[in-house]
Protein backbone atom coordinates (compact mmCIF):
# COMPACT_ATOMS: atom_id res chain seq x y z
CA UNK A 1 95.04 87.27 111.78
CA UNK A 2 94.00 89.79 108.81
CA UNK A 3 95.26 93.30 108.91
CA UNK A 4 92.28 95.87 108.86
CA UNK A 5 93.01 98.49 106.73
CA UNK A 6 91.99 101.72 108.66
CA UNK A 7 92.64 104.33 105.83
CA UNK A 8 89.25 105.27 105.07
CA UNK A 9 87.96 105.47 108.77
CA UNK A 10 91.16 107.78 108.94
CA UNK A 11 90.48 110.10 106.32
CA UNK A 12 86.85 110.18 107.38
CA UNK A 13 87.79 111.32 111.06
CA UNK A 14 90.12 113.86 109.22
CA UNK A 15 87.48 115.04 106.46
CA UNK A 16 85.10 116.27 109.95
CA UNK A 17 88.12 118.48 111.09
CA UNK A 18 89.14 120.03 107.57
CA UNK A 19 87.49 121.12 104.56
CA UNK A 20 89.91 120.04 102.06
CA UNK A 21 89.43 116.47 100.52
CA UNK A 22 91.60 116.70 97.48
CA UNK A 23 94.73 114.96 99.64
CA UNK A 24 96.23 111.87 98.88
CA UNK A 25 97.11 109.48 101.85
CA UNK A 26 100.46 109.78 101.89
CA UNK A 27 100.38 113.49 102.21
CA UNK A 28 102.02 115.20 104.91
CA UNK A 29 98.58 116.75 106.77
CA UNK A 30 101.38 119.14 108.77
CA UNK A 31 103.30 120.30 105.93
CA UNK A 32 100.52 121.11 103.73
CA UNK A 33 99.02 122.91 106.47
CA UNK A 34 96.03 121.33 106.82
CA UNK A 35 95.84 120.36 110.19
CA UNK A 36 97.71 122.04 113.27
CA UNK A 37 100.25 120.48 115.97
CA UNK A 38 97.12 120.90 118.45
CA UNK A 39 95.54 118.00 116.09
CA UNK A 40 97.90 115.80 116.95
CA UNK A 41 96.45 115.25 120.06
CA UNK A 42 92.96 114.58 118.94
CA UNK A 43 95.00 111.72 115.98
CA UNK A 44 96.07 109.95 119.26
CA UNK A 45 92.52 110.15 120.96
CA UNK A 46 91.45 109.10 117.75
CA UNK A 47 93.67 105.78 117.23
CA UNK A 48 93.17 105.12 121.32
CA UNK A 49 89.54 104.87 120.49
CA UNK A 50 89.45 102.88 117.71
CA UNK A 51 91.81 100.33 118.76
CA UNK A 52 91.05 100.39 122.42
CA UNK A 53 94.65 100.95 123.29
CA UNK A 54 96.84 103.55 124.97
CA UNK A 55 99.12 105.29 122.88
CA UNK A 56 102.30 105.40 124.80
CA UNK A 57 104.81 107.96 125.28
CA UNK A 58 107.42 106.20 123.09
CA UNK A 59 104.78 106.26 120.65
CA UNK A 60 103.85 109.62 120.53
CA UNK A 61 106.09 110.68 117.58
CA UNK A 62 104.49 113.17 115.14
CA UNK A 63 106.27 111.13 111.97
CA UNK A 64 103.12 108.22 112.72
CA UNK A 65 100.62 110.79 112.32
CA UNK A 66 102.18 112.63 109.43
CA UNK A 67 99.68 110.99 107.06
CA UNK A 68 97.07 108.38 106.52
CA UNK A 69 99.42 106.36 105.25
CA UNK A 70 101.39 106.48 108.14
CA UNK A 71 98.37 106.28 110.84
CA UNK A 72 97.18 103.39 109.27
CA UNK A 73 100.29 101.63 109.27
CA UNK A 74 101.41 102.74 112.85
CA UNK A 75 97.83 101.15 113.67
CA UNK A 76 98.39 98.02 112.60
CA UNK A 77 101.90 97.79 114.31
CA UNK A 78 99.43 99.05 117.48
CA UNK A 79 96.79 96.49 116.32
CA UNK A 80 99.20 93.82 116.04
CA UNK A 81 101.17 94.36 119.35
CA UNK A 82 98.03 94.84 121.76
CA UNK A 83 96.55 91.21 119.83
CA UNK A 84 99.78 89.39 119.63
């Protein structure tokens, strides 16, 4: 099984919500402010749809959506887990 690295369609999804690009991907999106708590919810939609997976409650902690780094790698655990 390869991992598909989801970084790009990340960032992408994230670019249509803010207007600043200049952010690396393991930036904190909350800390520098560039995205609310209220986006959180629209991260999860976001990883629900491209996986085709529920997000559950246990999952639903802010520190796997702190980053791109961090969505992409809490997708692949998701990935991994729905597959396998």
């Amino acid at each position: 099984m390869t991992n598909t690295d989801h970084k790009q369609d990340i960032r992408t999804f994230l670019e249509n919500f803010i207007s600043e690009e200049d952010f690396a991907n393991e930036d904190d999106i909350f800390e520098l402010g560039l995205v609310s708590s209220l986006m959180a919810m629209q991260l999860v939609l976001f990883v629900e749809k491209t996986l085709g997976v529920r997000v559950e409650s246990e999952d639903l902690n802010l520190d796997n959506f702190r980053s791109i780094d961090r969505m992409d790698a809490f997708m692949q655990k998701m990935s991994t887990t729905a597959h396998g």
